[in-house]
C-alpha atoms as a PDB file:
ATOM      1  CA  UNK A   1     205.110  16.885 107.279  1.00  0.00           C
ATOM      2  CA  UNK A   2     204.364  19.773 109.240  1.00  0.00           C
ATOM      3  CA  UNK A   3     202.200  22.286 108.263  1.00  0.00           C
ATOM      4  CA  UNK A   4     203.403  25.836 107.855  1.00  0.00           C
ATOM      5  CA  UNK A   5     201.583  29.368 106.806  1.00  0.00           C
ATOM      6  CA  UNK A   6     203.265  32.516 105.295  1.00  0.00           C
ATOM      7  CA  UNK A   7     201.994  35.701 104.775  1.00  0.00           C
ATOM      8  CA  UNK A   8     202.610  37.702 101.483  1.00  0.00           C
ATOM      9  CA  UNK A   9     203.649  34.863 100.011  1.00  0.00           C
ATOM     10  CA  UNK A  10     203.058  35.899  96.455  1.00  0.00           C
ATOM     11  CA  UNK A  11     205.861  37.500  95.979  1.00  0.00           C
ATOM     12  CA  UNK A  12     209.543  38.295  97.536  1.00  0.00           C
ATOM     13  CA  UNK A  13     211.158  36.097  99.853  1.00  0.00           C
ATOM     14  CA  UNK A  14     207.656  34.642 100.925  1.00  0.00           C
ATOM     15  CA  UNK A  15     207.170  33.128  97.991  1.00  0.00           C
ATOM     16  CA  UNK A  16     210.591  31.626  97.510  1.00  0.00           C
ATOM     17  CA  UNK A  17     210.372  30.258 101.460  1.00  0.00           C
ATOM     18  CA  UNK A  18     206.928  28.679 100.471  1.00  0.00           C
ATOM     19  CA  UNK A  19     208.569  26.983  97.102  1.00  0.00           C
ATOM     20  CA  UNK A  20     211.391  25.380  99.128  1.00  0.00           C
ATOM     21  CA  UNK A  21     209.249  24.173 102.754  1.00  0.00           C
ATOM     22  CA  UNK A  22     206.566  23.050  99.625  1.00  0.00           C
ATOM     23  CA  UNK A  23     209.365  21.120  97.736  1.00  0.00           C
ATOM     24  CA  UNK A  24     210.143  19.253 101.290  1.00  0.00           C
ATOM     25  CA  UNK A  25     207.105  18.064 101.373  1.00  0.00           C
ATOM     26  CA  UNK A  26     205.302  20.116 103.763  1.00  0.00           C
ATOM     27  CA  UNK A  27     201.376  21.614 103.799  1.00  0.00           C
ATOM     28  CA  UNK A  28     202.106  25.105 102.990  1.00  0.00           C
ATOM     29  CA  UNK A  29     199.528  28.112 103.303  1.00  0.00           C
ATOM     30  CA  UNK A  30     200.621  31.134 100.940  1.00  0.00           C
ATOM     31  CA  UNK A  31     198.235  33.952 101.409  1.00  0.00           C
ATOM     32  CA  UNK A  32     198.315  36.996  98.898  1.00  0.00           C
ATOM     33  CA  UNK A  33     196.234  40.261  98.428  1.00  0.00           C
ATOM     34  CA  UNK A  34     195.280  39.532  95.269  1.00  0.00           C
ATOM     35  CA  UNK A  35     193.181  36.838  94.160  1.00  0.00           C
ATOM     36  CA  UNK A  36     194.663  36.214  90.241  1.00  0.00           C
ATOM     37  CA  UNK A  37     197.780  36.624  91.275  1.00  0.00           C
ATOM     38  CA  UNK A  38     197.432  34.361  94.649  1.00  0.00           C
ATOM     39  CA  UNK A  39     195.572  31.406  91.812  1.00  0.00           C
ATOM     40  CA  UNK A  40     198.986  31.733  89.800  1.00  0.00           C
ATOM     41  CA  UNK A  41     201.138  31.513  92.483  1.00  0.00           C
ATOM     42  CA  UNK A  42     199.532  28.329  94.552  1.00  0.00           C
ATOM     43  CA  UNK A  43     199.578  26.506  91.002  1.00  0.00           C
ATOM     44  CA  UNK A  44     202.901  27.234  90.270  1.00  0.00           C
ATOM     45  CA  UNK A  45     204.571  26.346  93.606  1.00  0.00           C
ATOM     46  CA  UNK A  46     202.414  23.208  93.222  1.00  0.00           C
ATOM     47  CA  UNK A  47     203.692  22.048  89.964  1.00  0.00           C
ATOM     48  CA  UNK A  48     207.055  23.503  90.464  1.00  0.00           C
ATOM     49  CA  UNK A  49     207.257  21.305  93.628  1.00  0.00           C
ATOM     50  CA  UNK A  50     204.789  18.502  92.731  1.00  0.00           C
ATOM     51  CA  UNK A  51     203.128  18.666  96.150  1.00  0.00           C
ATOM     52  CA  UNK A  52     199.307  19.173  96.124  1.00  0.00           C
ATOM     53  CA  UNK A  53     199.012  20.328  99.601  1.00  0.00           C
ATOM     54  CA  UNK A  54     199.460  24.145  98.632  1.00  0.00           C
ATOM     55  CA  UNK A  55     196.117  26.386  99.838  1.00  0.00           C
ATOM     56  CA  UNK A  56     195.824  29.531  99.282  1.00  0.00           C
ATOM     57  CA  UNK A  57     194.132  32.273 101.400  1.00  0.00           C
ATOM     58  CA  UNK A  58     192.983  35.382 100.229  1.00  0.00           C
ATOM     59  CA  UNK A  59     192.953  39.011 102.489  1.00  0.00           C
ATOM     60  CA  UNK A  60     193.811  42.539 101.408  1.00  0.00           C
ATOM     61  CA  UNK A  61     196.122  43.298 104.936  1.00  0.00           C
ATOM     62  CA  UNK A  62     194.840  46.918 105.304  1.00  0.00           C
ATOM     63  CA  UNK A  63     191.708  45.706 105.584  1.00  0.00           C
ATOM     64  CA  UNK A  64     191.079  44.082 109.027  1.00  0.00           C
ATOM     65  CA  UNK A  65     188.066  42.798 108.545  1.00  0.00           C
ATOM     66  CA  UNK A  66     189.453  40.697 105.362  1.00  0.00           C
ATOM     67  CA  UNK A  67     192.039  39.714 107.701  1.00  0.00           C
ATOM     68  CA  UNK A  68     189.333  38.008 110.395  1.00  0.00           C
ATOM     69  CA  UNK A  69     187.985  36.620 107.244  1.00  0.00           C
ATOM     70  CA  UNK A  70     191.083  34.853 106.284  1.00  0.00           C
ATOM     71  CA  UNK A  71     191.564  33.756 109.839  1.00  0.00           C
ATOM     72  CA  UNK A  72     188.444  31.785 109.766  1.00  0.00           C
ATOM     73  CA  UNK A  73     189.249  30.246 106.318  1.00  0.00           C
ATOM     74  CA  UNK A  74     192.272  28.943 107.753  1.00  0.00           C
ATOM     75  CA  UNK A  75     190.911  26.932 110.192  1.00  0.00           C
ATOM     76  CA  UNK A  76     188.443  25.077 107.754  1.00  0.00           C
ATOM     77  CA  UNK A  77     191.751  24.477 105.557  1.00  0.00           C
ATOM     78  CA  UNK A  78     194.319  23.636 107.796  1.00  0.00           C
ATOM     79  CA  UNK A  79     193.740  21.490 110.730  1.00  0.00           C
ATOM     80  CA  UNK A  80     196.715  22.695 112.929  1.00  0.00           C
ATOM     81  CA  UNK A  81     199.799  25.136 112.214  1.00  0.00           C
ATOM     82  CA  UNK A  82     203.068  24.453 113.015  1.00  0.00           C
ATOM     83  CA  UNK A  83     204.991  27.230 111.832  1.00  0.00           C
ATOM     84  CA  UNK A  84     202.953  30.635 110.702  1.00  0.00           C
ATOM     85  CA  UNK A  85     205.522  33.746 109.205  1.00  0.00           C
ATOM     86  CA  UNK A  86     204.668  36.501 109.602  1.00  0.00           C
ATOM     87  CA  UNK A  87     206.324  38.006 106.883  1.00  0.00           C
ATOM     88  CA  UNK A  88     203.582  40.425 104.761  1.00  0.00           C
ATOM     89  CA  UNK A  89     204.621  43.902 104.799  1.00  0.00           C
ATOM     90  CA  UNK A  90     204.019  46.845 102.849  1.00  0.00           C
ATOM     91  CA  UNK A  91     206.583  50.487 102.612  1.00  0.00           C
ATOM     92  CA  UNK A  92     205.746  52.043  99.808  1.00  0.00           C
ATOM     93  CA  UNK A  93     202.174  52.645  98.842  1.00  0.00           C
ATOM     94  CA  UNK A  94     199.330  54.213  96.577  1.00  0.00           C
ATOM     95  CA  UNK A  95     197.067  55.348  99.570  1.00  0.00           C
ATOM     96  CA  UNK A  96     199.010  55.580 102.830  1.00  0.00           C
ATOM     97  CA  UNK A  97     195.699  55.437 104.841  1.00  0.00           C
ATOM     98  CA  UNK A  98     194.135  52.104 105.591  1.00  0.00           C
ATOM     99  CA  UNK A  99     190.376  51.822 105.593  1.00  0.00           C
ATOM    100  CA  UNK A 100     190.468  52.244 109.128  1.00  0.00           C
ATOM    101  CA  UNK A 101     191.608  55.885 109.257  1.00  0.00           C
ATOM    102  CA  UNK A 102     195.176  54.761 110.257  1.00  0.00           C
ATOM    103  CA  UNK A 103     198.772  54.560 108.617  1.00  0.00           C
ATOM    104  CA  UNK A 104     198.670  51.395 105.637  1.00  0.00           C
ATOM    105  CA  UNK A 105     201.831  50.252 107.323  1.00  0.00           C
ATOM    106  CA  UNK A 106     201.305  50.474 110.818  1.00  0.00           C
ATOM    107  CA  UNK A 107     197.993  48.024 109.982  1.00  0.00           C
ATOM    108  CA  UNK A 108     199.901  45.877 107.435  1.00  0.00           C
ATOM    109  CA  UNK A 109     203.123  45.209 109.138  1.00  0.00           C
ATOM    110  CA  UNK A 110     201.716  45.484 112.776  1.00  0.00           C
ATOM    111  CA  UNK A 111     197.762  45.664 113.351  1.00  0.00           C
ATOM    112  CA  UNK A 112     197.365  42.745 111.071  1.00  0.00           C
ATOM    113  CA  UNK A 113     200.030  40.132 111.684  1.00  0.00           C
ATOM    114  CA  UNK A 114     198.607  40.833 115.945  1.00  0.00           C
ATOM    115  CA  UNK A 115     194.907  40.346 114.644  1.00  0.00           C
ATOM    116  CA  UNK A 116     195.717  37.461 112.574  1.00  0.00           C
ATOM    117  CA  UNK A 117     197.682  35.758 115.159  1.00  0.00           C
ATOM    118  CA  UNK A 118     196.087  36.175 118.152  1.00  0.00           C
ATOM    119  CA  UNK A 119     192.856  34.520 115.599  1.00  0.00           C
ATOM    120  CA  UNK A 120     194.641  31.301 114.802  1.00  0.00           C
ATOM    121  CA  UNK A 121     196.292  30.844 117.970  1.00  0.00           C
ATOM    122  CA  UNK A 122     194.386  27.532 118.772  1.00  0.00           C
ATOM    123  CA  UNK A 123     195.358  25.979 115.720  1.00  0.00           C
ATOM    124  CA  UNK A 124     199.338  27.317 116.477  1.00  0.00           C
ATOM    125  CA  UNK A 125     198.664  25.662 120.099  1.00  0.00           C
ATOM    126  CA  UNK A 126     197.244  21.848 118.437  1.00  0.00           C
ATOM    127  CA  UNK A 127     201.046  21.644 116.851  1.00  0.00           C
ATOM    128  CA  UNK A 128     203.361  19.767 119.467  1.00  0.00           C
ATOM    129  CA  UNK A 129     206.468  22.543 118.736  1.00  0.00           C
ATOM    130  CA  UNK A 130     204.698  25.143 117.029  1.00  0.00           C
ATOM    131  CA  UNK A 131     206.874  28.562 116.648  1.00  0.00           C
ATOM    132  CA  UNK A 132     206.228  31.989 114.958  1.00  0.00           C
ATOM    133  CA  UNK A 133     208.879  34.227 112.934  1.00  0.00           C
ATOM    134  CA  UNK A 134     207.619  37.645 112.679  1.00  0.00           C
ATOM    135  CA  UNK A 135     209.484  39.878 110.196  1.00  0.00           C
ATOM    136  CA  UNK A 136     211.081  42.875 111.492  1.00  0.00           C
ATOM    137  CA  UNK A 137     213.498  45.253 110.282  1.00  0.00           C
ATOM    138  CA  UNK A 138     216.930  46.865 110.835  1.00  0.00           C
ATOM    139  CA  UNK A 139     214.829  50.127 110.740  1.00  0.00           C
ATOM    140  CA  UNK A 140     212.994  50.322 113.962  1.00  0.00           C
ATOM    141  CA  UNK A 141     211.986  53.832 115.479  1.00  0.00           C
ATOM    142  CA  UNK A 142     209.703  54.621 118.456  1.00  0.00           C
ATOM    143  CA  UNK A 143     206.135  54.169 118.002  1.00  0.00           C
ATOM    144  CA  UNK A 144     203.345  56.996 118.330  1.00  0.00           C
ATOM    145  CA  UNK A 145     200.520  55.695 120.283  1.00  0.00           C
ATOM    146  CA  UNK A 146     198.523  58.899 117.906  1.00  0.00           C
ATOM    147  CA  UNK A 147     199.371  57.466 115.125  1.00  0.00           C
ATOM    148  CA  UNK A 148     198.432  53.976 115.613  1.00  0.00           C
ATOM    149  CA  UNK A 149     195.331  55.291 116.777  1.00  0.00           C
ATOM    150  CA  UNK A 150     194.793  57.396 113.479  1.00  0.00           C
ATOM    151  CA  UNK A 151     195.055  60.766 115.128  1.00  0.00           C
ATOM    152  CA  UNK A 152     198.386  61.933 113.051  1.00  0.00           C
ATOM    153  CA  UNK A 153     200.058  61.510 109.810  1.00  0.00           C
ATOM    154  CA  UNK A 154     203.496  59.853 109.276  1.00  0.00           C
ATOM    155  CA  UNK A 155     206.038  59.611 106.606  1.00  0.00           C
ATOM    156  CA  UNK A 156     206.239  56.431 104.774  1.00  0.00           C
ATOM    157  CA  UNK A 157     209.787  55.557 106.036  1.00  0.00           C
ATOM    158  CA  UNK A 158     208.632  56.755 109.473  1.00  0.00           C
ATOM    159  CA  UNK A 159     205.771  54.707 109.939  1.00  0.00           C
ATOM    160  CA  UNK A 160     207.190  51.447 108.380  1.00  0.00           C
ATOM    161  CA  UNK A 161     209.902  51.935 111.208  1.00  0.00           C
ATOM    162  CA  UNK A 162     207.295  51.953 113.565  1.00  0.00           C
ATOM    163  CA  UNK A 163     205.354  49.236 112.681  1.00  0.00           C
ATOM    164  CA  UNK A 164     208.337  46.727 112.512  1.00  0.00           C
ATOM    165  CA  UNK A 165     209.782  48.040 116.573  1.00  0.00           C
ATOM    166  CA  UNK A 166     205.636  47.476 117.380  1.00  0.00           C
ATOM    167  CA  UNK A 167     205.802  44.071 115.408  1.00  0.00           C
ATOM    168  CA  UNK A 168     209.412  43.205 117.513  1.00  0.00           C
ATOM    169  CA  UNK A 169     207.385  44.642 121.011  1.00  0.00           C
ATOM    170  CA  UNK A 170     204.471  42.201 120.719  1.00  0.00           C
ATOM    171  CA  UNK A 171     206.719  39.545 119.535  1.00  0.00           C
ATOM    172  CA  UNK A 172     208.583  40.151 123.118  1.00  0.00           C
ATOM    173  CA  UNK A 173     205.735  40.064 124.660  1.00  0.00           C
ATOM    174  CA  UNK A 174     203.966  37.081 122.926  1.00  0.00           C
ATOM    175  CA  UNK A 175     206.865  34.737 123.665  1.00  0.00           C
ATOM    176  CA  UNK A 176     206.675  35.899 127.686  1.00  0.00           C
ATOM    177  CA  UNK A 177     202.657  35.354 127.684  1.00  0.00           C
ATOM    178  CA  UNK A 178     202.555  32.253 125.794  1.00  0.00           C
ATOM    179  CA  UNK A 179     205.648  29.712 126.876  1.00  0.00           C
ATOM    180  CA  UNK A 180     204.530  26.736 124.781  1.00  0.00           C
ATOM    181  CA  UNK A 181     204.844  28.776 121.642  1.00  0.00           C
ATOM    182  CA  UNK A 182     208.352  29.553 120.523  1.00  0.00           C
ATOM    183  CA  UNK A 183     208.570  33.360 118.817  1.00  0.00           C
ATOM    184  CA  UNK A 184     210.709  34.995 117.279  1.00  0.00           C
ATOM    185  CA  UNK A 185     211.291  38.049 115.277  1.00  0.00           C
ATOM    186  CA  UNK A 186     213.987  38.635 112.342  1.00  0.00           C
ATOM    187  CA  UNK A 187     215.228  41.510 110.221  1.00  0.00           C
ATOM    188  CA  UNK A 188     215.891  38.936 107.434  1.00  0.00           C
ATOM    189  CA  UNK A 189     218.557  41.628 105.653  1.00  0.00           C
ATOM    190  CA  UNK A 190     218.272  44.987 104.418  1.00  0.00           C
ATOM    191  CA  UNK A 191     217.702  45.897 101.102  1.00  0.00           C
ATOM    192  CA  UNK A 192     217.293  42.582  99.672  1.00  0.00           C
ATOM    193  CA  UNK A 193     216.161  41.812  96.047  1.00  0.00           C
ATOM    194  CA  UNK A 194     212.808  42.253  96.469  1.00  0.00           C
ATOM    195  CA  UNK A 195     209.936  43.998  94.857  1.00  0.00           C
ATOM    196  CA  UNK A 196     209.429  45.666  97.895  1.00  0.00           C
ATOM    197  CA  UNK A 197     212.971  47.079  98.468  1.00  0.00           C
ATOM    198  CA  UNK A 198     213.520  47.840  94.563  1.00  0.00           C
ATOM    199  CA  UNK A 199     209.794  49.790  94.085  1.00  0.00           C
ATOM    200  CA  UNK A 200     210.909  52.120  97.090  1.00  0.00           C
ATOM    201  CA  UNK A 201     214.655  52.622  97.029  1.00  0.00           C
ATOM    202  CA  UNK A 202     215.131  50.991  93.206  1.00  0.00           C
ATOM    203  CA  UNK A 203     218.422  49.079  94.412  1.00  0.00           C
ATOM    204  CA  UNK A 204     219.189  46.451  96.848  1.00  0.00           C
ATOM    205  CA  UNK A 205     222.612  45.306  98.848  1.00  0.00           C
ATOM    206  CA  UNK A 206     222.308  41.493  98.691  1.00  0.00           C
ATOM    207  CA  UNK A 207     219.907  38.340  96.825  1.00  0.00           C
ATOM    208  CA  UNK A 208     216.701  37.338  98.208  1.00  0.00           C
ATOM    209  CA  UNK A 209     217.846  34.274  98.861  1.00  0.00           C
ATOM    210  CA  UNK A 210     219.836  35.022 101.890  1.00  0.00           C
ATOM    211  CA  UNK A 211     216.167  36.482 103.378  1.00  0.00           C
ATOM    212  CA  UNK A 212     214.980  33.273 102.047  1.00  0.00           C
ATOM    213  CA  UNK A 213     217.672  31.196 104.007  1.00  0.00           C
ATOM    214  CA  UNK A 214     217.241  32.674 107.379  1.00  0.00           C
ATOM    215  CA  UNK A 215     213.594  32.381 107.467  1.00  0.00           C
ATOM    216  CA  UNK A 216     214.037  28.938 106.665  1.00  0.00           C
ATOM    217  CA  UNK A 217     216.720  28.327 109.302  1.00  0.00           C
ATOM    218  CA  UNK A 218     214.312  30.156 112.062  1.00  0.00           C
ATOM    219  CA  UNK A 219     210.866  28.334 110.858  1.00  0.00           C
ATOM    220  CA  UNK A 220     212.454  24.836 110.883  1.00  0.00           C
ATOM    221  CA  UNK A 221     215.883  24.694 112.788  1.00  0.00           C
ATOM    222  CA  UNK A 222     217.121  24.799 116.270  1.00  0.00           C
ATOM    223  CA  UNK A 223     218.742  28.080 115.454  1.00  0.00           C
ATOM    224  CA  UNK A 224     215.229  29.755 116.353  1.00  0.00           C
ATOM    225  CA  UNK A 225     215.167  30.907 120.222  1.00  0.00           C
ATOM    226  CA  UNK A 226     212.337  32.613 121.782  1.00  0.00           C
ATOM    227  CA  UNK A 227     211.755  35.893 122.995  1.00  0.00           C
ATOM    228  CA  UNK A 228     215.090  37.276 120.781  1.00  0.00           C
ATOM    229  CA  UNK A 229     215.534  39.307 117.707  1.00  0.00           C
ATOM    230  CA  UNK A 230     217.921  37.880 115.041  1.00  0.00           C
ATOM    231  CA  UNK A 231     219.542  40.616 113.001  1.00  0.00           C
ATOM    232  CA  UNK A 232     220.933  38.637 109.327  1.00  0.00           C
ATOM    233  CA  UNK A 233     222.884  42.174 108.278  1.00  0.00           C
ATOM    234  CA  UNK A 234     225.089  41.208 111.499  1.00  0.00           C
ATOM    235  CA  UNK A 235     224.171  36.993 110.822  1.00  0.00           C
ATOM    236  CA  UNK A 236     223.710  36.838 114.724  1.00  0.00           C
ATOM    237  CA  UNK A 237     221.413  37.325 117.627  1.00  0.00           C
ATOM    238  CA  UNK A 238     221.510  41.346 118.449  1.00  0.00           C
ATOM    239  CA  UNK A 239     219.519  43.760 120.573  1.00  0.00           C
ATOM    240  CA  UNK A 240     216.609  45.333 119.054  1.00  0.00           C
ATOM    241  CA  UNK A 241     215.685  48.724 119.859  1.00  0.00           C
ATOM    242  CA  UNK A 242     215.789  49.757 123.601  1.00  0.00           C
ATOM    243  CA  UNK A 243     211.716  50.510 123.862  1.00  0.00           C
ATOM    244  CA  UNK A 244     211.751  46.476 123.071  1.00  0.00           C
ATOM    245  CA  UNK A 245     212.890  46.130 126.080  1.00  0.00           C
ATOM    246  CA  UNK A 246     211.097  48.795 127.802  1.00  0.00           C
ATOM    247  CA  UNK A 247     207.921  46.495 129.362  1.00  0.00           C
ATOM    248  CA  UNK A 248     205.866  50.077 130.427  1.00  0.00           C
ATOM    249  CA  UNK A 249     205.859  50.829 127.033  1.00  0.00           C
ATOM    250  CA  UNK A 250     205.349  47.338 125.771  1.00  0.00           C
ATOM    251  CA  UNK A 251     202.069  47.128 127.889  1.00  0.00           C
ATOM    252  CA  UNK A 252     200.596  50.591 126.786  1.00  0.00           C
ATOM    253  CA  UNK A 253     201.133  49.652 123.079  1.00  0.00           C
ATOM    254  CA  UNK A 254     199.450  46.029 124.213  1.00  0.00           C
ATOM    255  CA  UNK A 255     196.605  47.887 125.984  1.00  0.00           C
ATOM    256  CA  UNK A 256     195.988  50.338 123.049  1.00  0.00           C
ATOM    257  CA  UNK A 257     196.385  47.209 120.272  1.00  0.00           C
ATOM    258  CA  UNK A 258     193.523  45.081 122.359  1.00  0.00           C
ATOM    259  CA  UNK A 259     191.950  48.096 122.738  1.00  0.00           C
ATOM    260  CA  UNK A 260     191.684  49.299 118.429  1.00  0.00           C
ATOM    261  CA  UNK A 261     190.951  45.679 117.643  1.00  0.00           C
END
């Protein structure tokens, strides 16, 4: 049994991944933004799988302080994590500030997931293979160092493209600096059936499930390698953008993260 944690896992592919690792047997996590909706979603994975150890964890991701909450929740719930995905994200949005004064995607899908992470990182290092699959995107565009620092507005398609090439540079940078940890980011397919993808473009290209089958294959197979970017449009490893690559401009977005958090 190994113990596993996904973010936005109340919905979307997150959900369905936490359904099938919770069928298997495993301790899952599921963590959702809000708390009826998280209840209903722990019970029915539970019953639907007939495996008690589901927890749920409650944080509203544009809220940092909600996420350093959750952080210390999970370690009174879960004595070690083996797998944690990454996989909460947000593109389309009432308010496209964050409390914070900065874009609600570059927090979500970036800010958060490095807060969060970098929190429970003791309980990722007590597992004796522990990995992390952090959820990119095939839409990846350099990232404003003003706008992460709240200084300028983006569009919504703009700044969700930066937050996932910022998500893929720390995940770079993260496997280099911590060795024992394998990580690993994934665009898990683009436009999938999800209530994400169908509230912003109101279509999608292929089902869920084949989001639902990669993460799976990454969290618990030896198809996961470190340090890489998996692209499942292409269903191979591929290059992600060049400034993921780039490490001058992986360590000023690393000095500027450590520096707003």
């Amino acid at each position: 049994m190994k113990h596993i944690l996904i973010t936005g896992s109340t919905d979307g592919i997150g959900k369905l991944l936490a359904l099938r690792l919770a069928i298997e047997g495993h301790f899952v996590g599921v963590h959702g933004r809000t708390d009826a909706k998280l209840k209903a979603t722990v019970t029915e994975i539970k019953a639907e799988s007939k495996n008690d150890n589901v927890v749920g964890f409650l944080a509203d991701f544009s809220n940092l302080s909600e996420v350093k909450q959750m952080a210390t929740e999970v370690f009174e719930k879960m004595p070690k994590i083996d797998v944690l995905v990454n996989n909460a994200g947000v593109l389309k949005t009432k308010t496209d500030t964050a409390s914070n004064g900065v874009d609600v995607r570059l927090v979500v899908n970036y800010l958060a997931p490095y807060q969060f992470t970098n929190a429970v990182l003791p309980l990722l290092k007590k597992a004796d293979a522990p990995r992390i699959v952090n959820l990119s995107s095939a839409a990846q565009s350099p990232v404003s160092l003003s706008a992460l620092k709240g200084e300028m507005s983006l569009g919504a398609n703009d700044a969700y493209a930066q937050s996932k090439l910022a998500l893929t540079m720390w995940s770079f940078d993260l496997a280099k600096k911590e060795p024992s940890i394998l990580v690993v980011a994934v665009n898990p397919g683009s436009l999938l059936n999800t209530k994400m993808a169908n509230e912003a473009y109101g279509q999608h290209w292929s089902p869920a499930e084949k989001g639902v089958a990669i993460l799976y294959d990454l969290a618990s197979t030896d198809l996961a390698e470190t340090g890489t970017y998996y692209d499942n449009d292409k269903g191979f490893y591929s290059k992600a953008h060049p400034d993921a690559y780039d490490s001058n401009k992986i360590s000023a977005l690393m000095q500027l993260t450590k520096g707003l958090l």
